[in-house]
Protein backbone atom coordinates (compact mmCIF):
# COMPACT_ATOMS: atom_id res chain seq x y z
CA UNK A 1 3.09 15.79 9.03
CA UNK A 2 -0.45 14.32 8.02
CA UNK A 3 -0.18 11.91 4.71
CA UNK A 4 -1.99 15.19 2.71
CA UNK A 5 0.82 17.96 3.32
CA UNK A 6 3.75 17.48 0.90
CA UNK A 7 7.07 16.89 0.86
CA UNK A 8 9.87 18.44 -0.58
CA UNK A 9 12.11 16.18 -2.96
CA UNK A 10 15.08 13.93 -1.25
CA UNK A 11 17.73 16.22 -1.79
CA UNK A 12 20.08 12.63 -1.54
CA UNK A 13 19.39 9.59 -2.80
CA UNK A 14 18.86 6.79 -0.31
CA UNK A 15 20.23 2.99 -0.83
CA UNK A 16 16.70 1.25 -0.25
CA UNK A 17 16.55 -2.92 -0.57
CA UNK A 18 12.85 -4.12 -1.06
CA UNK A 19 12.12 -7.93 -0.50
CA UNK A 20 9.29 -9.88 1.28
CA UNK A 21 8.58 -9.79 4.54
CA UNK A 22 9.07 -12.62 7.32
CA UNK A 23 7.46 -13.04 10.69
CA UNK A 24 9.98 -11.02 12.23
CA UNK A 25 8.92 -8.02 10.13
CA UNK A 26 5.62 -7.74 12.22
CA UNK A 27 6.56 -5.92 15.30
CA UNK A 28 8.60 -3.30 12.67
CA UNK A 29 5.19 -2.99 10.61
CA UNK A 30 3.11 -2.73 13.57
CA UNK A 31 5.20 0.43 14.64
CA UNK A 32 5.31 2.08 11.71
CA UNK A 33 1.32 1.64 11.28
CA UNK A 34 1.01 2.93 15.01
CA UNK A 35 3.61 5.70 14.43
CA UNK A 36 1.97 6.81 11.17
CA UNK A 37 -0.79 8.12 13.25
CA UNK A 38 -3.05 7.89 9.94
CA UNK A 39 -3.73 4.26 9.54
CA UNK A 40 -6.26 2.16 11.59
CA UNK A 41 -3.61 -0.12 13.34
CA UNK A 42 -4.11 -3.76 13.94
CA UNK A 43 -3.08 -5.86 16.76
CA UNK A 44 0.91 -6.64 16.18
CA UNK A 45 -0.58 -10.48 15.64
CA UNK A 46 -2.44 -9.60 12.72
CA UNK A 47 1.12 -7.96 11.30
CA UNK A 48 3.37 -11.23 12.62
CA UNK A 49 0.76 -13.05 11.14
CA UNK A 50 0.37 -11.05 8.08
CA UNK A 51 3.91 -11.20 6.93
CA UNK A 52 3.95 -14.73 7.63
CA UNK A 53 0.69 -15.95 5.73
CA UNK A 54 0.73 -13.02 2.48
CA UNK A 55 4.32 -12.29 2.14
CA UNK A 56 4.05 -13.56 -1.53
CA UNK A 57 1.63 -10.40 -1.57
CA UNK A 58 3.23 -7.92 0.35
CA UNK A 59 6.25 -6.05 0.15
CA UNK A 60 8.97 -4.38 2.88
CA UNK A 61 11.61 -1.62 2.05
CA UNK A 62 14.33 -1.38 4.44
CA UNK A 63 17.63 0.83 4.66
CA UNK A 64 20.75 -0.13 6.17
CA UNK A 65 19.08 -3.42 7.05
CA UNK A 66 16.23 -1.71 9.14
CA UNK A 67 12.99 -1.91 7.62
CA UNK A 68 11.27 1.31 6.76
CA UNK A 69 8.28 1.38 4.69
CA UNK A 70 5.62 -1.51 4.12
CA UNK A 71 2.89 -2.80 2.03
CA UNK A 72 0.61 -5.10 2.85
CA UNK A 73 -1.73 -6.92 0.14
CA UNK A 74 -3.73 -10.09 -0.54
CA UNK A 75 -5.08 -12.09 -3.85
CA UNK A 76 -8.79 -11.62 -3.99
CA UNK A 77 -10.23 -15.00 -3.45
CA UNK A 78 -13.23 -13.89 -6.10
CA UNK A 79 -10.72 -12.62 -8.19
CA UNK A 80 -6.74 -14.01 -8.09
CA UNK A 81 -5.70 -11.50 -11.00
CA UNK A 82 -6.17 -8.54 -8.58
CA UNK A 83 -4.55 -8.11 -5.98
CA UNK A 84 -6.07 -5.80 -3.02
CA UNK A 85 -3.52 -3.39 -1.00
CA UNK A 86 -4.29 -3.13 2.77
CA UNK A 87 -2.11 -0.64 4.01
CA UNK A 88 1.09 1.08 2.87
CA UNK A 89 3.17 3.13 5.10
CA UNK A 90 6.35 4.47 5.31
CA UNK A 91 8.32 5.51 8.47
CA UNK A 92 8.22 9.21 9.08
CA UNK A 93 11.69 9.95 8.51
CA UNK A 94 11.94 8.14 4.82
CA UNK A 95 9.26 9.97 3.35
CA UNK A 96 9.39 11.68 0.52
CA UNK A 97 12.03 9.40 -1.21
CA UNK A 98 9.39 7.74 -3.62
CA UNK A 99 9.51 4.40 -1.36
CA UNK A 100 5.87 3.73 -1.32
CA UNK A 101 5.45 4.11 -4.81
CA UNK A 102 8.27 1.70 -5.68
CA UNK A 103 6.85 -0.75 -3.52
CA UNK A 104 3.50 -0.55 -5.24
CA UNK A 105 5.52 -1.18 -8.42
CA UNK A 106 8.07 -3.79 -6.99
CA UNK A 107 4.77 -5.57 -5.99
CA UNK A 108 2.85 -5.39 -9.38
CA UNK A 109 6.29 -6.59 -10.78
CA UNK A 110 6.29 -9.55 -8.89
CA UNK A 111 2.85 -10.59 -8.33
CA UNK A 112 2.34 -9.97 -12.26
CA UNK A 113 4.78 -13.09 -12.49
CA UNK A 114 2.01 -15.14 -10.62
CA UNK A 115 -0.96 -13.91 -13.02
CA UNK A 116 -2.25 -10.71 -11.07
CA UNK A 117 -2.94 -8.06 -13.66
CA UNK A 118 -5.22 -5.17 -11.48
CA UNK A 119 -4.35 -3.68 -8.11
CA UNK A 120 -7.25 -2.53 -5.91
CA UNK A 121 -7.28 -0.64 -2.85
CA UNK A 122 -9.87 1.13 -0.39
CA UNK A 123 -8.45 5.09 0.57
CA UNK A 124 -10.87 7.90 2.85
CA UNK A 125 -12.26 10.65 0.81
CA UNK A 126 -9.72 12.82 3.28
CA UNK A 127 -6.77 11.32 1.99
CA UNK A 128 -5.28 12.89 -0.84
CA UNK A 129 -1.94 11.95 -0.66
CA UNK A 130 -2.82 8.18 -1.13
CA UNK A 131 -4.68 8.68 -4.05
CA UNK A 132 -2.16 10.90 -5.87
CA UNK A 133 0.02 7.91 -4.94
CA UNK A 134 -2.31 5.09 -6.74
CA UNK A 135 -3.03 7.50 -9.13
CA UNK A 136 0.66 7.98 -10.20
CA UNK A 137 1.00 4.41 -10.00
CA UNK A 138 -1.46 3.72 -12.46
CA UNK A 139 -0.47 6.62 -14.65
CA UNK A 140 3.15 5.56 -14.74
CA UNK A 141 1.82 1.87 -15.56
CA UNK A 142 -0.88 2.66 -18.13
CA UNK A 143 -3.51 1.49 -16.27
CA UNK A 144 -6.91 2.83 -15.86
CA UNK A 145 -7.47 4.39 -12.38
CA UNK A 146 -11.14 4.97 -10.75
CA UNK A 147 -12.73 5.83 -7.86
CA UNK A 148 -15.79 3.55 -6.62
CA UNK A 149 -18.28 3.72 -3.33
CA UNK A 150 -17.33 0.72 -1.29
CA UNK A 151 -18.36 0.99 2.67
CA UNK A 152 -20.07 4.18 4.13
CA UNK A 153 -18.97 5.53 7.38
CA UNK A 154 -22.03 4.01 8.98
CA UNK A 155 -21.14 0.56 8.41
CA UNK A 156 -17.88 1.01 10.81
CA UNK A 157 -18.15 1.51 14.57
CA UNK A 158 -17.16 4.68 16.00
CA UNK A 159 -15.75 7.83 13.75
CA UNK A 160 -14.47 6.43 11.03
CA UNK A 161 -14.35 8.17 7.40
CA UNK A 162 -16.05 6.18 4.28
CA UNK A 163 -13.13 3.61 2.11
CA UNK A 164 -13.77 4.56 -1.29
CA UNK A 165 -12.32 1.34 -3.84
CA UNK A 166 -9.46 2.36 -6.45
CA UNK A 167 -9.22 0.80 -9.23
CA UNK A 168 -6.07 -0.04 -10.70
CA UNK A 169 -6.33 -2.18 -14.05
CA UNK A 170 -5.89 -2.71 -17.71
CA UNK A 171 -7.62 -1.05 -20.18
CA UNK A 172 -10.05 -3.15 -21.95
CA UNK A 173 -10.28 -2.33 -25.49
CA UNK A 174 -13.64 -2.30 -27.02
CA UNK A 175 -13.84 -4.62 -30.12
């Protein structure tokens, strides 16, 4: 199923633990970025190394001690209150039980502790489903959401869609 059909509500509710991730997550994450068949998969270093280096900024759900869903994020060095989302993903067969979106909140929740009050994130103009996702995210949260040009197709080798930038933030009230 590609991330824009959707899914049906759970019709059971599913006993999901969300904590950071270790080292030993990164083989996991690397296979459910390569299963998802949607995301542009890195090698399974950059994962092992990813969960080692950001786990304060990333996030892993697992069931029945298996993980199952991921997200990875880092602090913007230009900006520390924001935090920037590489990839989510959820294995195939725990979709549709809200997972990524209470990562993305579990996340904010925590990294809000640490000062980080935005979340920004770079989606394809193709995929739907992931904005809905920020977008309900930010709607749920009060925060403003918008969509922003970041890097054209050209500037990446091969076929690869434009990343637009989403905006996830505050509202600043006008004095």
């Amino acid at each position: 199923m590609s991330p824009s059909q959707t899914r049906t509500a759970p019709t059971t509710a599913l006993a999901v633990d969300y904590r950071q991730p270790t080292a030993d997550d990164g083989m996991r994450l690397w296979e459910i970025a390569s299963d998802s068949k949607v995301l542009d998969v890195n090698s399974s270093y950059a994962y092992v190394l990813w969960c080692h280096d950001f786990a304060t900024t990333s996030i892993v759900a697992e069931v029945d001690g298996h993980p199952v869903g991921f997200v990875t994020g880092y602090r913007r060095q230009t900006d520390p209150s924001t935090i920037m989302v590489w990839q989510v993903a959820v294995d195939d067969n725990y979709r549709g039980h809200g997972i990524a979106g209470t990562m993305l909140h579990r996340l904010l929740d925590r990294t809000q502790r640490s000062g980080v009050v935005a979340m920004h994130t770079t989606i394809s103009p193709d995929n739907a489903a992931s904005q809905r996702l920020f977008e309900s995210v930010a709607d749920a949260r009060g925060l403003r959401f918008e969509r922003r040009d970041l890097f054209a197709a050209e500037q990446f080798p091969g076929a690869h869609e434009p990343e637009d930038l989403y905006i996830l933030e505050p509202t600043v009230s006008e004095f």
